[in-house]
Protein backbone atom coordinates (compact mmCIF):
# COMPACT_ATOMS: atom_id res chain seq x y z
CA UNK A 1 24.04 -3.99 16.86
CA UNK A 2 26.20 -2.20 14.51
CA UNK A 3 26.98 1.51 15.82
CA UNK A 4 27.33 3.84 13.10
CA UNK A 5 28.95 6.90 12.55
CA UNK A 6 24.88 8.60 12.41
CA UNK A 7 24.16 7.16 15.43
CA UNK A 8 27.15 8.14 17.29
CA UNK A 9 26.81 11.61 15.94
CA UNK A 10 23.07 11.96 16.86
CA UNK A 11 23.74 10.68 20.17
CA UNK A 12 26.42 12.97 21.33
CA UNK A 13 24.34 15.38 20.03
CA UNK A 14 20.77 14.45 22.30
CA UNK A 15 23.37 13.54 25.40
CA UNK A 16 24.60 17.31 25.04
CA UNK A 17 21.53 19.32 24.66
CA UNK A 18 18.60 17.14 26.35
CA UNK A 19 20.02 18.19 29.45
CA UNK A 20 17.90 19.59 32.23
CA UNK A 21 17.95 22.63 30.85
CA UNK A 22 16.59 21.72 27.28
CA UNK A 23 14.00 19.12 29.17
CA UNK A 24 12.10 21.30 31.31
CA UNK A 25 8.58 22.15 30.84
CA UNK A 26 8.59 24.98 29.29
CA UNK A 27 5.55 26.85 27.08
CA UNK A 28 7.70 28.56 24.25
CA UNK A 29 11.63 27.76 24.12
CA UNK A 30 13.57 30.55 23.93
CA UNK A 31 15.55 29.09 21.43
CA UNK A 32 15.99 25.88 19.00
CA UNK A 33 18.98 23.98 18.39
CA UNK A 34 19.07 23.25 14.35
CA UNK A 35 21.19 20.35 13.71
CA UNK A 36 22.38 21.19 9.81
CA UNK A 37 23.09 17.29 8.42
CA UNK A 38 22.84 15.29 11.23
CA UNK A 39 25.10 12.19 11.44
CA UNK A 40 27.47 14.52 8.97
CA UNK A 41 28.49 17.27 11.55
CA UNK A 42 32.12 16.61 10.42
CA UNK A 43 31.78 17.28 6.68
CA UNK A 44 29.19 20.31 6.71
CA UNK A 45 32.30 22.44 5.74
CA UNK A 46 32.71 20.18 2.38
CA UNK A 47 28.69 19.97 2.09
CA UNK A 48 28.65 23.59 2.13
CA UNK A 49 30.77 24.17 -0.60
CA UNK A 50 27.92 22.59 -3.67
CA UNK A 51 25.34 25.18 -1.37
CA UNK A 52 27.02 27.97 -1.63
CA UNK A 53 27.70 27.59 -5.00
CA UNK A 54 24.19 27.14 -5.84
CA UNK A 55 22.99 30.02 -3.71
CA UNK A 56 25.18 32.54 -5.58
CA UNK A 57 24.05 31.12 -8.99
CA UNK A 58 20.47 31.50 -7.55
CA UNK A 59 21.13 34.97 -6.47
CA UNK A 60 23.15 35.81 -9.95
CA UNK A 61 20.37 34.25 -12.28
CA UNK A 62 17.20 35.58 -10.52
CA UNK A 63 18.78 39.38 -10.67
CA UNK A 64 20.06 39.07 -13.70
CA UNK A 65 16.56 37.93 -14.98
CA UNK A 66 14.96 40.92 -13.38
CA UNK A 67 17.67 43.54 -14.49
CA UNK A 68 17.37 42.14 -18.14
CA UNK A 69 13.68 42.64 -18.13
CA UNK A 70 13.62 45.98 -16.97
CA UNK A 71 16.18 47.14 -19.13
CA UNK A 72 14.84 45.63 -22.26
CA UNK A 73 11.39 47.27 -23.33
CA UNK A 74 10.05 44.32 -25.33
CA UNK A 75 10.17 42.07 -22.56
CA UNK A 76 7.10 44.56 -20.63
CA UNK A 77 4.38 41.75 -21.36
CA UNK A 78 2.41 39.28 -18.87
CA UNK A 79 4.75 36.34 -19.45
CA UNK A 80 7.57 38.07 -18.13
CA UNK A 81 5.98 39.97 -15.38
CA UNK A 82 5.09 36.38 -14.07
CA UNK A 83 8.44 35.41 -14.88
CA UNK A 84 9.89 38.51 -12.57
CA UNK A 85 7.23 37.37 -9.85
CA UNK A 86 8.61 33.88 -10.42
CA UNK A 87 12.43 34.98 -9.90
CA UNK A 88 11.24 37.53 -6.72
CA UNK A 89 9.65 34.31 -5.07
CA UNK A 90 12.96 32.14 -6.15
CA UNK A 91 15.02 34.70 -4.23
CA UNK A 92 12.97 35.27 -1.10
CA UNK A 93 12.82 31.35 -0.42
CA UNK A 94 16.17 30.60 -1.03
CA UNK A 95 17.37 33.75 0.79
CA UNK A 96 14.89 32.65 3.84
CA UNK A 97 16.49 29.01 4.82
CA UNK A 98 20.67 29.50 2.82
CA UNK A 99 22.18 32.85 5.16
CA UNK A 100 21.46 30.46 8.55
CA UNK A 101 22.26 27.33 7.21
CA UNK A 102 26.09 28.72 5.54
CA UNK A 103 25.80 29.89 9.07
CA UNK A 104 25.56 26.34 11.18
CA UNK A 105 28.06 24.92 8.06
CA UNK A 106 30.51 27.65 8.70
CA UNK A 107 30.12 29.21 12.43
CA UNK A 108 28.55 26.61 14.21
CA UNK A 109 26.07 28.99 14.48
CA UNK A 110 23.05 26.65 15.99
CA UNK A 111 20.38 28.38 17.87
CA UNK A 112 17.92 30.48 16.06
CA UNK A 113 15.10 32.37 18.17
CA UNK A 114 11.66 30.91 18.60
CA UNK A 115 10.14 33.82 17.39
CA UNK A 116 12.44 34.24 14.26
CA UNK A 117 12.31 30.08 13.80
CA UNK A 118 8.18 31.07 13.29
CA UNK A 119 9.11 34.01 11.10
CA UNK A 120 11.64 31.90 8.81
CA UNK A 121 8.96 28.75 8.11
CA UNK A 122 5.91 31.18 7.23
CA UNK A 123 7.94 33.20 5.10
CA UNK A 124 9.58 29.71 3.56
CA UNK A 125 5.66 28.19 3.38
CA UNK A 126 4.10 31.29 2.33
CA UNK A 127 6.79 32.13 -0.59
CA UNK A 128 6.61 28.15 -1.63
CA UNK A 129 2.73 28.67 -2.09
CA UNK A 130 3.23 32.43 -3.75
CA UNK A 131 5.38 30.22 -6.34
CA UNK A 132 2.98 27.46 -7.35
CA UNK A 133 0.37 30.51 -7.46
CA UNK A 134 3.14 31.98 -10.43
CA UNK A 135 2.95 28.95 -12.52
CA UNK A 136 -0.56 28.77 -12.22
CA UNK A 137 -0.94 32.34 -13.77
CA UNK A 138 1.87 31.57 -16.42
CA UNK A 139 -0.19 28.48 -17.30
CA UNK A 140 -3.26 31.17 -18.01
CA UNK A 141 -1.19 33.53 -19.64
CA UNK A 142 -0.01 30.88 -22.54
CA UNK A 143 -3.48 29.61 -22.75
CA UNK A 144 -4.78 33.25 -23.38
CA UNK A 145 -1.45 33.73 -25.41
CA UNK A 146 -2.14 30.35 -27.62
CA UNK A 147 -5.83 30.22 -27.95
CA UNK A 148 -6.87 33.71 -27.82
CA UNK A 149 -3.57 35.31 -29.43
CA UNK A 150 -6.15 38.17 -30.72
CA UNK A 151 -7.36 38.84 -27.19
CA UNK A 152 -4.40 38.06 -25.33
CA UNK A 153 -3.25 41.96 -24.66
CA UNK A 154 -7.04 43.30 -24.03
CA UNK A 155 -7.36 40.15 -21.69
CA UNK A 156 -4.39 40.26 -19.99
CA UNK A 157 -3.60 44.07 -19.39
CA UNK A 158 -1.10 45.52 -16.88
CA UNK A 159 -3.92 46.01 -14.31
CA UNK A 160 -5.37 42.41 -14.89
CA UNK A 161 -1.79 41.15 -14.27
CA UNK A 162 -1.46 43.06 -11.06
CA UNK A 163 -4.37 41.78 -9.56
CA UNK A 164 -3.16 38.19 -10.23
CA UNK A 165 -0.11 39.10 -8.53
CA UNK A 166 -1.46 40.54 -5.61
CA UNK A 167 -4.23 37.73 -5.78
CA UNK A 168 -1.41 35.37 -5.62
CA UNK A 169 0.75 36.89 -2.78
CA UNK A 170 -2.89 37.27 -0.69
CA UNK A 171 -3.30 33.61 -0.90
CA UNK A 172 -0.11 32.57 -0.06
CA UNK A 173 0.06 34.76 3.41
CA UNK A 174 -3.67 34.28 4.20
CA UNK A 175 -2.71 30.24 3.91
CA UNK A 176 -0.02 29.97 5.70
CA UNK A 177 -0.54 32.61 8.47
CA UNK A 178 -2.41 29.44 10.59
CA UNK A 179 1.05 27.99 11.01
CA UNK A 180 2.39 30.00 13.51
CA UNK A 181 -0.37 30.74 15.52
CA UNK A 182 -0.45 27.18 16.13
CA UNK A 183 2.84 26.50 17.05
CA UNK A 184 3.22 29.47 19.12
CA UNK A 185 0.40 28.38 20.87
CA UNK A 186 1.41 24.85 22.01
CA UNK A 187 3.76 23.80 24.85
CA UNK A 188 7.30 22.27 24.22
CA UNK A 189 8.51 19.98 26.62
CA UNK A 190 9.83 17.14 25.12
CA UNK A 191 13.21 18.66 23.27
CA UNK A 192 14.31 21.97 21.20
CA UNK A 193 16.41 20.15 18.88
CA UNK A 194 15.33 20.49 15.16
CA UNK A 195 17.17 17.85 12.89
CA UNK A 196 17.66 20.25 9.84
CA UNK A 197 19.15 23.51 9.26
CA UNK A 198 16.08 25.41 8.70
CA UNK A 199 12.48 25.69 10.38
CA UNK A 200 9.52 24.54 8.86
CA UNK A 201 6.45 23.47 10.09
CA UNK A 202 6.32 20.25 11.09
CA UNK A 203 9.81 20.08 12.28
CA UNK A 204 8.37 22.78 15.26
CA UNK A 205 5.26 20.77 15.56
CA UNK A 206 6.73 17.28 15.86
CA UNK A 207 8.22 18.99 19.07
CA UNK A 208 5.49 19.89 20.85
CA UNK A 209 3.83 18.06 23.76
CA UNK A 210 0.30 18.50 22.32
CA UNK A 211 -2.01 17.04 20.39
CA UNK A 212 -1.21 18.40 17.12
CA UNK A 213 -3.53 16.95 14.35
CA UNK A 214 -4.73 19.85 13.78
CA UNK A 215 -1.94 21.11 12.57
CA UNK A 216 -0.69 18.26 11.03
CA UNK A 217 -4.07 17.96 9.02
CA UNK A 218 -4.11 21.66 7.82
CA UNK A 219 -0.46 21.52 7.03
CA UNK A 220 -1.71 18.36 4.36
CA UNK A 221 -4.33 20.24 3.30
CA UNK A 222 -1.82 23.53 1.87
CA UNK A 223 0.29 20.83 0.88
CA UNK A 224 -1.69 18.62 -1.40
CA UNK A 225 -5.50 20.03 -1.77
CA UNK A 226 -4.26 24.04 -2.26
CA UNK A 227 -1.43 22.70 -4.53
CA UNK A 228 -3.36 20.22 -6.53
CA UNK A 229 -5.79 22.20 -7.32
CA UNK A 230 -2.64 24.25 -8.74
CA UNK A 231 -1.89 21.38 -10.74
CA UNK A 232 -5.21 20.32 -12.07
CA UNK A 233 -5.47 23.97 -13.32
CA UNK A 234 -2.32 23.75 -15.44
CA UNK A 235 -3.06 20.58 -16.79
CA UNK A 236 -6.53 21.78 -18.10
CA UNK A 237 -4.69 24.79 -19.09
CA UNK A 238 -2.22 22.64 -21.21
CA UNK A 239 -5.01 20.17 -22.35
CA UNK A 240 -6.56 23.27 -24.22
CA UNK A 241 -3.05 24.20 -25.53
CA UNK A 242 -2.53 20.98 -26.99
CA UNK A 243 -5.57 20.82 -28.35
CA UNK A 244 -5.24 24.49 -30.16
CA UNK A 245 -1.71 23.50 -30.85
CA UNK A 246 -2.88 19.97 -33.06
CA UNK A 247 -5.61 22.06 -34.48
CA UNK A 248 -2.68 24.10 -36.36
CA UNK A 249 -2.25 22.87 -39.80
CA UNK A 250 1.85 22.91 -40.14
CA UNK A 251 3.83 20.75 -38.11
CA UNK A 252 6.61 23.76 -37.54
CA UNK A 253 3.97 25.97 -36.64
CA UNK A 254 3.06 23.71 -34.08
CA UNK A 255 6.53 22.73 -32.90
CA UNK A 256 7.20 26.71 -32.59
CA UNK A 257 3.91 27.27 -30.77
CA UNK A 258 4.31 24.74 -27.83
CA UNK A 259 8.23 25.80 -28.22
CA UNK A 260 7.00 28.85 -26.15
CA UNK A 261 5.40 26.91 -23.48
CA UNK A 262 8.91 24.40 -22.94
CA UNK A 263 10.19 27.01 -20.49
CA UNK A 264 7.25 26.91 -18.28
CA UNK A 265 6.74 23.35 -18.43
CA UNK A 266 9.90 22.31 -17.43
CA UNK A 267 10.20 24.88 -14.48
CA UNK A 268 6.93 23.41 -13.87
CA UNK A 269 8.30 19.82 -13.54
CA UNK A 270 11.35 20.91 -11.59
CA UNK A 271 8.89 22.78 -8.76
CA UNK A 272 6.25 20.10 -8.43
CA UNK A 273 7.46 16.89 -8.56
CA UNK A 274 10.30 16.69 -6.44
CA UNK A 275 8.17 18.68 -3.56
CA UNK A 276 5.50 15.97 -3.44
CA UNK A 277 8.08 13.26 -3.04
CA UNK A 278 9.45 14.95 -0.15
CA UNK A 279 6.75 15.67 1.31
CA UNK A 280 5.73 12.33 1.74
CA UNK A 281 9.10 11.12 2.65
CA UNK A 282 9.13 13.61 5.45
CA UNK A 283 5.61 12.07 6.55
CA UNK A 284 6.46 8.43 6.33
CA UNK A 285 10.40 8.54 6.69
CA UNK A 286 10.71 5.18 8.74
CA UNK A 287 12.56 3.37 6.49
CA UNK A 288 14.54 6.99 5.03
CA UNK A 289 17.81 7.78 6.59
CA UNK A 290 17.52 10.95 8.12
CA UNK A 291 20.90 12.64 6.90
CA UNK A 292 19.82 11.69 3.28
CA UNK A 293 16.31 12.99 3.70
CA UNK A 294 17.72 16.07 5.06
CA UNK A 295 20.48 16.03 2.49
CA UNK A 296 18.44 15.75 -0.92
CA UNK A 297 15.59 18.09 0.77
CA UNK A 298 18.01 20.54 0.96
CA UNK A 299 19.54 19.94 -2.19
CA UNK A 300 15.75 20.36 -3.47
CA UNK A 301 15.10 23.64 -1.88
CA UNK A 302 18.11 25.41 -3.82
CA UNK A 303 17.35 23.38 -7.16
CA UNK A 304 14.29 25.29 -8.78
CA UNK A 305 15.87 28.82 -7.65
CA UNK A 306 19.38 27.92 -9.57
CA UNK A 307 17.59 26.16 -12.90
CA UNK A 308 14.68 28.32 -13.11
CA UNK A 309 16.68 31.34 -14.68
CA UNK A 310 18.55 29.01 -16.79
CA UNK A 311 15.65 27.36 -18.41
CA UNK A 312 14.20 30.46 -19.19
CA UNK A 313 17.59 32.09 -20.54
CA UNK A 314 18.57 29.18 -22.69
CA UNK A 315 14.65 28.31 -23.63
CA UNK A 316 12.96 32.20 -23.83
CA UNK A 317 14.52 33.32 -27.72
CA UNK A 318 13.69 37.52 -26.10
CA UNK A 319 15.49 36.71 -23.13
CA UNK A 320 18.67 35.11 -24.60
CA UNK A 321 18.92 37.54 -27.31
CA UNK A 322 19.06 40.30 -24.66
CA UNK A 323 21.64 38.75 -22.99
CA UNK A 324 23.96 37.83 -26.27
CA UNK A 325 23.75 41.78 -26.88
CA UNK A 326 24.40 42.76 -23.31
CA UNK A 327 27.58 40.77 -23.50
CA UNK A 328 28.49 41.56 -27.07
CA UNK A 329 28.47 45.31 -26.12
CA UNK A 330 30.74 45.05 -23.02
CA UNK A 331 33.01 42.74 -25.00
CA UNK A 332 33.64 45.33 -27.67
């Protein structure tokens, strides 16, 4: 058999740490070991440089977003509320898995605590839930906004929005608060190596020495019955757009009309689509190579965070047109 570069890099790796110490029966590990790119140990200081890069666009976008909406009075309406929500959620998630793994890319820096490992993939799941929550109430605001234009500012007041804000950020920690109670419950005897740079929830479970279908089961459930359910709202939403939109007599009234949904839809196909892939690649990785699983997840995690502030700078005609004045004022 054919010994690859992976395999000898994996190898070393499980030779090194599943030593007596990292063996033992033990009920919570003190410590895990995150790999960052397994199998490409020697290039994380090249891999690191397209990650950084996208981090700090993240980070640059998302504020820039929420200092352009504060400053700009116009822009105090639903939509961008939800769209300040949106770039909130984009920060906290990317903020949550990019300082530790810059960290292992840089530093070395391997071992996170067991305790802050738990803290890291609730407040990675919880935010990732929080988010599809978002679209879901910036799918009802542009139905409201498109086939109840009349209604849309008694119907969607400043109170009604933060409800659906805090309704949103309830859900998504009442969801994902099960996940580590039961993984701080369950013995871990087997190893303490995680094959990513990050924690998340079945990485820590696939560790234990328990019977964890529970977990496992639940974790399917947020995944694809909370989050379809997400989806299937939107795409009613949209089917009662569409319908309002064809029901408009000019065809560039129409075009303008769903031009003000193109934003959302796209940030829309950027969040959901990838995630469900990956998810089930995760699941059923057998014939996946690990590094590139790890590798495009990754990539994935930082993608929606760096695009979502650019879709809605270049798409949202309030938004742009704040900027172009921002910048034509410092330039003279």
């Amino acid at each position: 058999m054919q010994v690859t570069p992976f395999s000898l890099g994996v190898g070393h790796f499980l030779l090194y740490f599943m030593s007596d110490s990292n063996t033992t029966d033990f009920t919570n590990p003190s410590t895990f070991i995150l790999l960052g790119i397994p199998g490409m140990e020697a290039a994380h200081v090249w891999i690191s440089i397209p990650f950084c890069t996208m981090y700090t666009l993240a980070i640059l976008g998302n504020f820039t977003i929420l200092f352009t909406v504060k400053m700009e009075p116009s822009l105090h309406g639903p939509m961008y509320y939800f769209l300040c929500m949106l770039a909130v959620t984009d920060l906290v998630v990317s903020t949550s898995i990019l300082p530790k793994m810059l960290a292992i890319f840089w530093f070395n820096s391997r071992e996170i605590d067991f305790s802050t490992c738990l803290t890291q993939l609730y407040v990675f799941h919880g935010f990732s839930v929080m988010e599809s929550g978002i679209f879901v109430a910036m799918a009802l605001d542009r139905y409201v906004a498109i086939c109840h234009p009349l209604r849309h500012s008694t119907i969607l007041t400043n109170p009604v929005v933060a409800n659906i804000g805090l309704a949103v950020v309830l859900r998504g920690s009442v969801l994902v608060l099960p996940y580590p109670f039961l993984l701080r419950q369950w013995p871990y005897c087997k190893t303490n190596i995680i094959l990513q740079p990050y924690c998340t929830h079945m990485a820590v479970a696939k560790l234990a020495c328990a019977d964890t279908r529970v977990s496992s089961y639940y974790g399917l459930f947020v995944q694809f019955w909370v989050m379809s359910l997400d989806v299937i709202f939107i795409a009613v939403s949209y089917i009662q757009i569409l319908r309002a939109i064809f029901c408009i007599p000019t065809k560039d009234t129409r075009l303008k009309t769903f031009g003000t949904c193109g934003s959302h839809l796209c940030s829309i196909l950027v969040f959901y689509i990838p995630r469900f892939f990956f998810s089930l690649t995760y699941r059923f990785q057998q014939n996946v190579p690990l590094y590139f699983h790890v590798l495009i997840a990754n990539v994935y995690l930082l993608f929606p965070p760096m695009v979502n502030p650019i879709i809605y700078g270049v798409w949202t005609n309030q938004i742009r047109g704040r900027l172009l004045r921002l910048f034509t004022q410092k330039g003279t």
